[in-house]
N, C-alpha and C. Protein backbone atom coordinates (compact mmCIF):
# COMPACT_ATOMS: atom_id res chain seq x y z
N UNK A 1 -75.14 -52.85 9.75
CA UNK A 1 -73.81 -52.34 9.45
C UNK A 1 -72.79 -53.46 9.30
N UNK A 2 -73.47 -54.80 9.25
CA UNK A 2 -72.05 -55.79 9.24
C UNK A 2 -71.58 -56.44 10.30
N UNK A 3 -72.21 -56.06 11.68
CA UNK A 3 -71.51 -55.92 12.47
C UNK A 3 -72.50 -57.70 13.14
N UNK A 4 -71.81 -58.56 13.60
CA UNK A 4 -72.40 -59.92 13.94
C UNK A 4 -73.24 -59.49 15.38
N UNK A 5 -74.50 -59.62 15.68
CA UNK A 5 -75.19 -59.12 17.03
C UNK A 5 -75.59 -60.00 17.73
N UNK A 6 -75.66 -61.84 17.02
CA UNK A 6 -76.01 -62.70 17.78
C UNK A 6 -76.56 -63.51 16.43
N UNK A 7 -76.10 -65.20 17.20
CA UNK A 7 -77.26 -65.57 15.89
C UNK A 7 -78.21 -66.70 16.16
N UNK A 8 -78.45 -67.75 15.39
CA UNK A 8 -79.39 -68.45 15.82
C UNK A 8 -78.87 -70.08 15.14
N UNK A 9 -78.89 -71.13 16.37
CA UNK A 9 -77.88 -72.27 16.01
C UNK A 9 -79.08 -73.94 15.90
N UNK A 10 -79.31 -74.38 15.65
CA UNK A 10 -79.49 -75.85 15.35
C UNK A 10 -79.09 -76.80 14.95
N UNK A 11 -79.52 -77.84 16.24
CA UNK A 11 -79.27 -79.12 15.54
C UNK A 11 -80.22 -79.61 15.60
N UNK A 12 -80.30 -81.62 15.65
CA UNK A 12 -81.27 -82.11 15.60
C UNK A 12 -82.27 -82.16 17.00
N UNK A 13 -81.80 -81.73 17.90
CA UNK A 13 -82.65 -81.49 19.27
C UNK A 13 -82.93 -80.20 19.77
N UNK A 14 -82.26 -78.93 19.63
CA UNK A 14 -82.52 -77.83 20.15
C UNK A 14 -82.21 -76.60 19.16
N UNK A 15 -82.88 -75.65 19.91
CA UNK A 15 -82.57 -74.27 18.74
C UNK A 15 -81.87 -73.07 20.02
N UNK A 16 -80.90 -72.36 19.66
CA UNK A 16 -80.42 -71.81 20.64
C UNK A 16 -80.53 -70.31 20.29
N UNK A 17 -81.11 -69.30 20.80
CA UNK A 17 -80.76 -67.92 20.55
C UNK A 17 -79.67 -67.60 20.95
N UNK A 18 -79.03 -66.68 20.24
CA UNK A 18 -77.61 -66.16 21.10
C UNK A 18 -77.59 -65.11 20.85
N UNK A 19 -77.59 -63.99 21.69
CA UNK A 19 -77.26 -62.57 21.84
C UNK A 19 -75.89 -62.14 21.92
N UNK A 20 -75.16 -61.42 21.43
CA UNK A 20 -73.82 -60.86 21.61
C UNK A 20 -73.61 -60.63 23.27
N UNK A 21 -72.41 -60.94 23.62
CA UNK A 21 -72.13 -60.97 25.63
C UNK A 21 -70.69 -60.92 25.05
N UNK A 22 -69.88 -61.12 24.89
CA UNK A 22 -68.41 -60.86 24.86
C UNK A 22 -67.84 -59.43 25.72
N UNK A 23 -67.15 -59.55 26.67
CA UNK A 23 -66.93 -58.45 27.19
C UNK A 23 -66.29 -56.83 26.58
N UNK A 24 -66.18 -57.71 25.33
CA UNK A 24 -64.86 -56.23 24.74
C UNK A 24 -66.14 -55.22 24.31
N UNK A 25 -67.68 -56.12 24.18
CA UNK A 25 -68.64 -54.78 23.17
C UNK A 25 -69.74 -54.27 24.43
N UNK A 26 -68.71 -54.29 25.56
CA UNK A 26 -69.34 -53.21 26.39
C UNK A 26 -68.26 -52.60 27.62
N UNK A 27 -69.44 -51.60 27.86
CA UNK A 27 -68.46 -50.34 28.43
C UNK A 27 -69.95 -50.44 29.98
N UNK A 28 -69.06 -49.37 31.48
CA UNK A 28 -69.75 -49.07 32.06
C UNK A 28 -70.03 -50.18 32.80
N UNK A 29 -69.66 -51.35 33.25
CA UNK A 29 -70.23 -52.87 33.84
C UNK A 29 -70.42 -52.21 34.97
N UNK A 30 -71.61 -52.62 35.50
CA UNK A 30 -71.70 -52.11 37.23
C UNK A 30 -72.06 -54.07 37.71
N UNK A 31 -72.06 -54.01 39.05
CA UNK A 31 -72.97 -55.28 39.63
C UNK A 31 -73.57 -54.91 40.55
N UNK A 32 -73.55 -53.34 40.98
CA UNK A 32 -74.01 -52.75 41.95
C UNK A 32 -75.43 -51.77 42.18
N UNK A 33 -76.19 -52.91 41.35
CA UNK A 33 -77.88 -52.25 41.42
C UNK A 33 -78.69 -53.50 41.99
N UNK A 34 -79.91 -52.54 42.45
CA UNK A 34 -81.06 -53.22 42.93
C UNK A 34 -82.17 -54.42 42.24
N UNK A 35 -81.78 -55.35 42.11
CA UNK A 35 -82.66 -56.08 41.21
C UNK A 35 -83.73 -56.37 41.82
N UNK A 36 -84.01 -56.94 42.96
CA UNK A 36 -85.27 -57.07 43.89
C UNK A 36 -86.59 -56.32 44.16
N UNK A 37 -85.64 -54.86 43.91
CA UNK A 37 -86.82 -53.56 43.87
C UNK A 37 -87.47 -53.84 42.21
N UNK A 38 -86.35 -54.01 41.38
CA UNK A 38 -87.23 -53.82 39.88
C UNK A 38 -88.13 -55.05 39.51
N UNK A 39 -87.46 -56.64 40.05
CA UNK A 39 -88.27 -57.39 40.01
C UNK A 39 -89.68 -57.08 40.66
N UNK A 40 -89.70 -56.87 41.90
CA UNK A 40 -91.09 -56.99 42.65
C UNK A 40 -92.26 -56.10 41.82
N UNK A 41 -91.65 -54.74 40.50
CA UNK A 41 -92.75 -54.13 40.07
C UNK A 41 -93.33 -54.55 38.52
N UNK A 42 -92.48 -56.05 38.80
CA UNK A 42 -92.77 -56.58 37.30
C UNK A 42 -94.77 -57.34 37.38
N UNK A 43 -95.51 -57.91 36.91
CA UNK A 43 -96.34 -58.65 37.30
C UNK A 43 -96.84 -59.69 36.20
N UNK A 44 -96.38 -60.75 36.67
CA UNK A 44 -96.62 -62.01 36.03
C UNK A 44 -97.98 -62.28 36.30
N UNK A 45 -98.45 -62.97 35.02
CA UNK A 45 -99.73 -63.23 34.98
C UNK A 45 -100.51 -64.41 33.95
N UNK A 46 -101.19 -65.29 34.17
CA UNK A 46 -101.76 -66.06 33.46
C UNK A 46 -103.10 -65.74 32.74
N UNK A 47 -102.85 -66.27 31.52
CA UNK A 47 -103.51 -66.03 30.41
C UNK A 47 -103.65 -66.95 29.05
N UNK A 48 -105.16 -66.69 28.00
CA UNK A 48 -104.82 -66.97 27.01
C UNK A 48 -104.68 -65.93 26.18
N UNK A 49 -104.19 -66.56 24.75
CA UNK A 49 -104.37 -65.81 23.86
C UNK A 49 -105.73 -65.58 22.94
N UNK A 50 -106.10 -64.65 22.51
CA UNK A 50 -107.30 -64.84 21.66
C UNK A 50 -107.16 -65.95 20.90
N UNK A 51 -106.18 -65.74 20.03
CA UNK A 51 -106.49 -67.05 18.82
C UNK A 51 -106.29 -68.42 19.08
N UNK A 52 -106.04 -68.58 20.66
CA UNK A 52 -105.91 -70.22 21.24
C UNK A 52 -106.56 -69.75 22.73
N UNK A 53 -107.41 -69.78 22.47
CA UNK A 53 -108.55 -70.19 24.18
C UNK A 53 -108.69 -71.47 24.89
N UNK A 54 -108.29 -72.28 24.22
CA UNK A 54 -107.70 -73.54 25.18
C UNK A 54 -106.56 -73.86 26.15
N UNK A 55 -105.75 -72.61 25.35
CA UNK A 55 -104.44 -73.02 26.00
C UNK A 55 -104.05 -72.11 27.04
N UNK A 56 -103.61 -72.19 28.42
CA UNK A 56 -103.59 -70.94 29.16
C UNK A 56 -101.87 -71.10 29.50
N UNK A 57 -101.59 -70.18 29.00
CA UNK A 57 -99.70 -69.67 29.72
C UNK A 57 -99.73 -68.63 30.92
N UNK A 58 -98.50 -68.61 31.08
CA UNK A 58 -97.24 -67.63 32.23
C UNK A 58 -96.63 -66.83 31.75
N UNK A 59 -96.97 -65.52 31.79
CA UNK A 59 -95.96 -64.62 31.21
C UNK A 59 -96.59 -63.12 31.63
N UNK A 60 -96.50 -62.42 31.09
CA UNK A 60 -96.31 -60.97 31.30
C UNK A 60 -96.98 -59.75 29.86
N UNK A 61 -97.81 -58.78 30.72
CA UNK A 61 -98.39 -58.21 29.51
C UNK A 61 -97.33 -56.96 28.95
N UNK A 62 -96.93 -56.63 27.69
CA UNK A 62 -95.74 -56.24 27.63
C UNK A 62 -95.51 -54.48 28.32
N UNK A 63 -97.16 -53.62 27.96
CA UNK A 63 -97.15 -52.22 28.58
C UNK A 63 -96.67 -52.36 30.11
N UNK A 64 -96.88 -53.51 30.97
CA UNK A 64 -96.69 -53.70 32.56
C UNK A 64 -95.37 -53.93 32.57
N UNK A 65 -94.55 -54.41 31.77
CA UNK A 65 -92.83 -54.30 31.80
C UNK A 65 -91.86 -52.97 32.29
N UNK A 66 -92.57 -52.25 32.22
CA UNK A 66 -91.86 -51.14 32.92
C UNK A 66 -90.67 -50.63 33.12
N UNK A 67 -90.18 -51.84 34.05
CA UNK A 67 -89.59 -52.13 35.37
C UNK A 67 -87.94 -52.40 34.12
N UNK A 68 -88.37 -53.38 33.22
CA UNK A 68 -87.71 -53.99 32.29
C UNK A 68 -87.43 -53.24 30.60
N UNK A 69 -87.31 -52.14 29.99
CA UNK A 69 -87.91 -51.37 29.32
C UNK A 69 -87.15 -51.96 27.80
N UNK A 70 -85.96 -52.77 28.22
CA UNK A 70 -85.17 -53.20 27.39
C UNK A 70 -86.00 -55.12 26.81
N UNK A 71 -87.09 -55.42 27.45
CA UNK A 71 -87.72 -56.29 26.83
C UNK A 71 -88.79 -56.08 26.30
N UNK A 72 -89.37 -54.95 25.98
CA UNK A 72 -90.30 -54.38 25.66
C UNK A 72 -89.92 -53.56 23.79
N UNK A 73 -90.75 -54.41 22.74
CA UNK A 73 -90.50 -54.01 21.96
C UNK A 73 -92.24 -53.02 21.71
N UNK A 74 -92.09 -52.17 20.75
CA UNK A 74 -93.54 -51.56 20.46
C UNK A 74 -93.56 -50.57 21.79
N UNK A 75 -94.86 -49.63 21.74
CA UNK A 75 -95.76 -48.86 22.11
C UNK A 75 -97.03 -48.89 22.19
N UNK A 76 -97.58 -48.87 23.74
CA UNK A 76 -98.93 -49.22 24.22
C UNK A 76 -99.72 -48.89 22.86
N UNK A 77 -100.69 -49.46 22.49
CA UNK A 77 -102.06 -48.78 22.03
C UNK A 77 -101.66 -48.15 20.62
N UNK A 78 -99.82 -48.41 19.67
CA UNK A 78 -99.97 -48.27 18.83
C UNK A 78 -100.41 -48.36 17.70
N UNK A 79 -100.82 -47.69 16.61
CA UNK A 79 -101.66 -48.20 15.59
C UNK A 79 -101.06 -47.42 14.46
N UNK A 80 -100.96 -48.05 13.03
CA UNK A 80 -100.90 -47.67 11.95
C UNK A 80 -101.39 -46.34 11.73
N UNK A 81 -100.99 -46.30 10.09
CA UNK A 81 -100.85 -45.06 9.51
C UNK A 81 -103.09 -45.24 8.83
N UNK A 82 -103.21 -46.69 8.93
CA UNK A 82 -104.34 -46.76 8.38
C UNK A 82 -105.44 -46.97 9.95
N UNK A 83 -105.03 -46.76 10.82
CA UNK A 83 -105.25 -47.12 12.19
C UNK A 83 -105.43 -48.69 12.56
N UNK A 84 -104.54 -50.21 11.82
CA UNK A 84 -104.22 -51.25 12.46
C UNK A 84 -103.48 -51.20 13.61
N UNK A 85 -104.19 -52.33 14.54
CA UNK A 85 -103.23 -52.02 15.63
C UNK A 85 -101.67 -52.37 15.49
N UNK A 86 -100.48 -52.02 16.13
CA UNK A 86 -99.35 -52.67 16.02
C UNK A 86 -99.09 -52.48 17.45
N UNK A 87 -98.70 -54.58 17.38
CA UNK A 87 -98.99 -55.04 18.80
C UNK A 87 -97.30 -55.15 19.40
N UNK A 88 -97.41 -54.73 20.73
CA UNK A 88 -96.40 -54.90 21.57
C UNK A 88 -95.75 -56.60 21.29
N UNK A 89 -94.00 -56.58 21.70
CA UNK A 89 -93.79 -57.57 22.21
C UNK A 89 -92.98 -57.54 23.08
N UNK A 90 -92.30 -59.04 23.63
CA UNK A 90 -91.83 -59.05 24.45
C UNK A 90 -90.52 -60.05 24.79
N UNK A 91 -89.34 -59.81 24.58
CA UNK A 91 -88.35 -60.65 24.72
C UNK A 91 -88.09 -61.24 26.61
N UNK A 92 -88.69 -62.44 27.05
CA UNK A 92 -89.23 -62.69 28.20
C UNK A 92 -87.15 -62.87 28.86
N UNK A 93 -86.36 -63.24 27.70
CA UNK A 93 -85.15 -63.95 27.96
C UNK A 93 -84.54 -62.37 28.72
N UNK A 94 -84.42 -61.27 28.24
CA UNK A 94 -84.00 -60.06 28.85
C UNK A 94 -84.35 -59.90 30.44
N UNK A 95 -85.25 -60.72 30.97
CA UNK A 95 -85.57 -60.48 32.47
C UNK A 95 -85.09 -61.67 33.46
N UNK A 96 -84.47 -62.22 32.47
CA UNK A 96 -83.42 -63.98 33.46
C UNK A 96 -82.70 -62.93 34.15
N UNK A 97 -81.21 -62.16 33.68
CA UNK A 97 -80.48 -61.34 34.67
C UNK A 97 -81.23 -60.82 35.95
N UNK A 98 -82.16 -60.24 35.80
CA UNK A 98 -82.99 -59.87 37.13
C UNK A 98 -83.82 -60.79 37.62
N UNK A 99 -83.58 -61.86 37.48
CA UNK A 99 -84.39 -63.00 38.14
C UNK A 99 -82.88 -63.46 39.00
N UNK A 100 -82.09 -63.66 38.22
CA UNK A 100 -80.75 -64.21 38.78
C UNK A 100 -80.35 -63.34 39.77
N UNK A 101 -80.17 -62.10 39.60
CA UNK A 101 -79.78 -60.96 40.25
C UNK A 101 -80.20 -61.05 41.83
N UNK A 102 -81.78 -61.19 41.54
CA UNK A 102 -82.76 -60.77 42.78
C UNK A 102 -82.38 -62.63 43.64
N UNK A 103 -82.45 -63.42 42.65
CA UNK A 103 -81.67 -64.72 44.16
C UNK A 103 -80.63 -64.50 44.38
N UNK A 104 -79.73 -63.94 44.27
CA UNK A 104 -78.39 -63.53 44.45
C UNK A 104 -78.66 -62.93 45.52
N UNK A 105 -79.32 -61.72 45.55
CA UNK A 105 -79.54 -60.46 46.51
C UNK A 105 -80.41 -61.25 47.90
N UNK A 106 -81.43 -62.25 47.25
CA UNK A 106 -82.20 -63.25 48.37
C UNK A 106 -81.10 -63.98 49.15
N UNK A 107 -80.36 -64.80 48.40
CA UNK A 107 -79.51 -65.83 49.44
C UNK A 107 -78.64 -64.96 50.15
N UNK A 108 -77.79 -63.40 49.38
CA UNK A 108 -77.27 -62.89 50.14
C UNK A 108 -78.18 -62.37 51.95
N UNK A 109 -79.43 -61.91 51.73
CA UNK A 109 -79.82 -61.62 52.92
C UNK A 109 -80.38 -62.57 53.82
N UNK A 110 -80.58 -63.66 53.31
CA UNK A 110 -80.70 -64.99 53.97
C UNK A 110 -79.67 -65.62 55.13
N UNK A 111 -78.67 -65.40 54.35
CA UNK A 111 -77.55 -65.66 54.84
C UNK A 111 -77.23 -64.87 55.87
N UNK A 112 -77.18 -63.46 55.82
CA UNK A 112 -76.90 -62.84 56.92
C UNK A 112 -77.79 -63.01 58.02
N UNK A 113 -79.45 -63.54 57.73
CA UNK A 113 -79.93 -63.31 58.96
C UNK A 113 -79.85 -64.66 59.36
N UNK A 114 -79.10 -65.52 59.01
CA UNK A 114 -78.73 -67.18 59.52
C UNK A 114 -77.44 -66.83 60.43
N UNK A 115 -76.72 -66.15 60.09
CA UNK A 115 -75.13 -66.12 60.52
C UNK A 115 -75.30 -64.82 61.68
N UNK A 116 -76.75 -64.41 62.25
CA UNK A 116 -77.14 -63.23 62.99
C UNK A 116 -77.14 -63.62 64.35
C-alpha cells in the first residue's frame, strides 16, 4: 500500500535489517507480560542442514516456535497444490525482545533475593 515497513541499509562493512519501531505505528504498549514463561517453552537446538552436512548451527526448528508465533512464517507439513513441500521459516531476530525481556525479569529476581 505505499506504506515504508522497514528497509534494508549497506555499506562497505555491514548490512542492517530494519523493521518499522517508531512509536506513533503502534497502539496497546504493555511491559507487563511474562517473558520467562514463553522463553523456557521455546527449544533451541543444534543441527545441520541437509544440503551442508559439514556445517552444524544453533537455532530453532520453526513448528517448535510456538511460544513465538510472530517468527514463524509457513505451516507445519505444508505442501503445494502439486504436493511440493513448502518449507517453514523463521525470523530468529523477533525472539531478541524475549530474550531481553526474560534478563530483565532474571536480574530483577536476582536482585531481590540479594537485597533479602
Amino acid at each position: 500500500d505505499g506504506t515504508n515497513v522497514g528497509s534494508i541499509s549497506v555499506t562497505g562493512s555491514s548490512t542492517a535489517y530494519n523493521t518499522s519501531s517508531d512509536y506513533r505505528l503502534k497502539e496497546n504498549v504493555t511491559y507487563d507480560w511474562d517473558a520467562t514463561t514463553r522463553l523456557k517453552q521455546l527449544k533451541p537446538a543444534r543441527f545441520n542442514f541437509i544440503a551442508d552436512p559439514d556445517t552444524t548451527v544453533d537455532g530453532f526448528l520453526a513448528h517448535e516456535c510456538s511460544a513465538v508465533p510472530e517468527a514463524v512464517t509457513g505451516t507445519k507439513d505444508e505442501v503445494d497444490d502439486d504436493g511440493n513441500p513448502v518449507m517453514q521459516g523463521i525470523d530468529q531476530s523477533k525472539i531478541v525482545p524475549l530474550l531481553v525481556k526474560t534478563i530483565l525479569e532474571l536480574e530483577a529476581r536476582i536482585t531481590a533475593l540479594e537485597t533479602a
